[in-house]
Protein backbone atom coordinates (compact mmCIF):
# COMPACT_ATOMS: atom_id res chain seq x y z
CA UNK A 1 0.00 0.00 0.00
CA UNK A 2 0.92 3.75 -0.87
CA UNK A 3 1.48 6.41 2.03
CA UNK A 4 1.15 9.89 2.30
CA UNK A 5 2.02 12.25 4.89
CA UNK A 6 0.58 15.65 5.76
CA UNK A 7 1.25 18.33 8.69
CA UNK A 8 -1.50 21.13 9.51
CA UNK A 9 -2.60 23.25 11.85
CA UNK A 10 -5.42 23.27 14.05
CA UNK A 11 -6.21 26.99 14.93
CA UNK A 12 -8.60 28.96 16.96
CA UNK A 13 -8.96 32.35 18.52
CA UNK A 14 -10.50 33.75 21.44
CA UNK A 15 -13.66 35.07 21.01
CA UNK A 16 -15.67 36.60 24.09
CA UNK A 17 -13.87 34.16 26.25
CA UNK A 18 -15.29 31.43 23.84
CA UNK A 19 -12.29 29.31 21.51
CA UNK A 20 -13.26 29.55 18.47
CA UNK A 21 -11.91 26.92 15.67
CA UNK A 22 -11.42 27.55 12.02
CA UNK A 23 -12.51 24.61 9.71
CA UNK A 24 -12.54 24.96 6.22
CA UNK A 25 -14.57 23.51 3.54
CA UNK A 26 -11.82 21.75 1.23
CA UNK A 27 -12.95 21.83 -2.78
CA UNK A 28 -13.78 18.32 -2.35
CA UNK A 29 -16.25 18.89 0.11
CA UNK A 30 -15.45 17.64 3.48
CA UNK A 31 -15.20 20.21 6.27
CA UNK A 32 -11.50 20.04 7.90
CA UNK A 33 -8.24 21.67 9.06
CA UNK A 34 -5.51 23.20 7.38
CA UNK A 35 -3.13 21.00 5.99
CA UNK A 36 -0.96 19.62 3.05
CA UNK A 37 2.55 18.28 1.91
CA UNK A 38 5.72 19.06 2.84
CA UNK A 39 8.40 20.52 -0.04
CA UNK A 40 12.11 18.71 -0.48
CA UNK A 41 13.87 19.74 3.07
CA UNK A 42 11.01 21.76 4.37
CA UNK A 43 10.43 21.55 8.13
CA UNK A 44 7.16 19.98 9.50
CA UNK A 45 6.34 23.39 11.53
CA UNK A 46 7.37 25.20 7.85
CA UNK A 47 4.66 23.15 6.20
CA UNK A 48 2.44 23.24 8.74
CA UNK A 49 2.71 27.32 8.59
CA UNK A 50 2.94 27.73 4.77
CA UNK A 51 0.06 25.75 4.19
CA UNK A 52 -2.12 27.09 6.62
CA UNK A 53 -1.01 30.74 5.01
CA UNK A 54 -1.51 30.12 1.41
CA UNK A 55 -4.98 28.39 2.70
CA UNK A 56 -6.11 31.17 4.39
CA UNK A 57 -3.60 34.00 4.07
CA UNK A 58 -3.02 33.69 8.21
CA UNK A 59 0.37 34.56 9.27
CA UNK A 60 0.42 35.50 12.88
CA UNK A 61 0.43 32.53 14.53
CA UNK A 62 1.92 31.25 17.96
CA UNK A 63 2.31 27.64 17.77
CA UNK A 64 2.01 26.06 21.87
CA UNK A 65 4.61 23.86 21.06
CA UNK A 66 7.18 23.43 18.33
CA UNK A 67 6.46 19.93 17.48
CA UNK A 68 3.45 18.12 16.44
CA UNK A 69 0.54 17.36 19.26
CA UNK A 70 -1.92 14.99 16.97
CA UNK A 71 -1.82 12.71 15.11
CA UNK A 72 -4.29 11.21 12.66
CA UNK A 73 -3.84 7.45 10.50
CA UNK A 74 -6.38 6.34 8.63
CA UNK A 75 -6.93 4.54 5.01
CA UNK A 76 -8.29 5.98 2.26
CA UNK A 77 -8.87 5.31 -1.98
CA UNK A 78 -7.11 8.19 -4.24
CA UNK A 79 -8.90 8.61 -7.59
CA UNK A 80 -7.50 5.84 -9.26
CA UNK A 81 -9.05 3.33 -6.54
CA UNK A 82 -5.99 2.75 -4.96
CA UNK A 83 -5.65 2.32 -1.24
CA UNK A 84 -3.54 4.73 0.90
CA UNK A 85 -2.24 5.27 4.50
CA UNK A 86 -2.49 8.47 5.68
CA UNK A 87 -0.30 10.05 8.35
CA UNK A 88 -1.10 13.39 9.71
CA UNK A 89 0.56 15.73 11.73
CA UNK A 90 -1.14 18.28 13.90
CA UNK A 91 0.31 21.75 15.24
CA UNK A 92 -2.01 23.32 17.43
CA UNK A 93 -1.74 27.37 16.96
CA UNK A 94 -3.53 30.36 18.34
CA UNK A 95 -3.97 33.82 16.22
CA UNK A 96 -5.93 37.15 16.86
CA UNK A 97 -6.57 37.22 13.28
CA UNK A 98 -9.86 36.79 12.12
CA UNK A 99 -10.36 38.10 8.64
CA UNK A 100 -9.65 35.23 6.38
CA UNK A 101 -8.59 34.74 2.49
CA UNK A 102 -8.89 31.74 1.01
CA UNK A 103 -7.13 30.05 -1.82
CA UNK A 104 -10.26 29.22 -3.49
CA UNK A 105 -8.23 26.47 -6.14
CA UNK A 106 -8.54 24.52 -2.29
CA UNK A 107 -10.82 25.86 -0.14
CA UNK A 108 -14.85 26.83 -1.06
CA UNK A 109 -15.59 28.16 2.57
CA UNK A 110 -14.85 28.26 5.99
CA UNK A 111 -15.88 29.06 9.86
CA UNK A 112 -14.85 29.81 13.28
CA UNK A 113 -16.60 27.76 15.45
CA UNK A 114 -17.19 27.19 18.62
CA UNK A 115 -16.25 23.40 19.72
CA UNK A 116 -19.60 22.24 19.76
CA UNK A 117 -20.49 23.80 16.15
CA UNK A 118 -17.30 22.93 14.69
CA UNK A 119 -17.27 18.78 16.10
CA UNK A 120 -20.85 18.97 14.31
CA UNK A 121 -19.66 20.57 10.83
CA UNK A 122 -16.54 18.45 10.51
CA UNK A 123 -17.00 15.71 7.99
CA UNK A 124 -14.95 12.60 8.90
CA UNK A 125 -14.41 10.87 12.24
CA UNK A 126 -10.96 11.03 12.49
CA UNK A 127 -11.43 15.05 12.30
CA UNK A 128 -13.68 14.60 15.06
CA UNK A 129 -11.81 12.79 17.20
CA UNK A 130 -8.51 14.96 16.48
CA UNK A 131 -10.81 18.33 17.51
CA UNK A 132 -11.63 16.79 20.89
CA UNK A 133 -8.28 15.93 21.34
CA UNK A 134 -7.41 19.65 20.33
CA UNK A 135 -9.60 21.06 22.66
CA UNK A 136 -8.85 19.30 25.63
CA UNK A 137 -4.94 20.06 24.65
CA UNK A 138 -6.00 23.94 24.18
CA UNK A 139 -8.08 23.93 28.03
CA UNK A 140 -4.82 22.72 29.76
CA UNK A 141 -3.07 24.67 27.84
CA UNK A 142 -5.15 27.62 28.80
CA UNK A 143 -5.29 26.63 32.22
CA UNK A 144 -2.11 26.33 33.03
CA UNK A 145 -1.22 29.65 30.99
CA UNK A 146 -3.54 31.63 33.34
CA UNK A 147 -2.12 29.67 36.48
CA UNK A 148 1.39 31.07 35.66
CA UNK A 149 -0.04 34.80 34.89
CA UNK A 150 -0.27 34.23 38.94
CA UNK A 151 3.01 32.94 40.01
């Protein structure tokens, strides 16, 4: 069997006090995350930034950590029938930005979203299960943010 290998970006933004995710309705019509091949030599965080900037022209981003946090396999058929393991990495990044431009030869629309909007608008399991696993990565991450804003 064929693999492939992706590394994204699952962001969100404060909103009201409420995280707010941005999925994005991919040409082909499932609702997702930011992601997409690495170039010769590039860096996993490179990718993972360069796609998710040429996707939705975002570029101020701070990553919570400088490696990848998920991590989605699955199978899948490519156009020519042909089965294919798929390995995806997973940055998790925060912005302020909220006005978006998408590269409409790959995306057709998008949305922040609150958590419980945005586990009902993405399409495939695996997307589900890697936004819970965002968002309970994001509330520790918040928590413990705020708990050394006190120390």
């Amino acid at each position: 069997m064929k693999r492939d290998y992706s590394t994204g970006v699952i962001l969100y933004r404060k909103e009201h006090g409420i995280n707010k995710y941005l999925i994005l309705k991919h040409r082909q019509g499932h609702w997702a995350f930011s992601k997409g091949h690495g170039k010769i030599n590039e860096k996993r965080q490179t990718t993972a930034l360069r796609e998710l900037f040429e996707e939705t022209g975002i570029k101020n981003v701070n990553l919570i950590s400088n490696t990848p946090l998920i991590e989605e396999n699955y199978i899948f058929k490519n156009r020519k029938g042909e089965e294919i393991i798929k390995k995806v990495e997973y940055f998790i990044g925060k912005t302020e930005e909220s006005n978006i431009k998408t590269d409409s030869k790959e995306i057709s629309d998008y949305k922040w979203a609150a958590f419980s909007d945005a586990i009902a608008t993405v399409t495939y399991k695996e997307s589900k299960s890697t936004l819970i696993k965002a968002n309970e990565i994001i509330s520790e991450y918040n928590k413990n943010a705020s708990i050394n804003n006190y120390l």
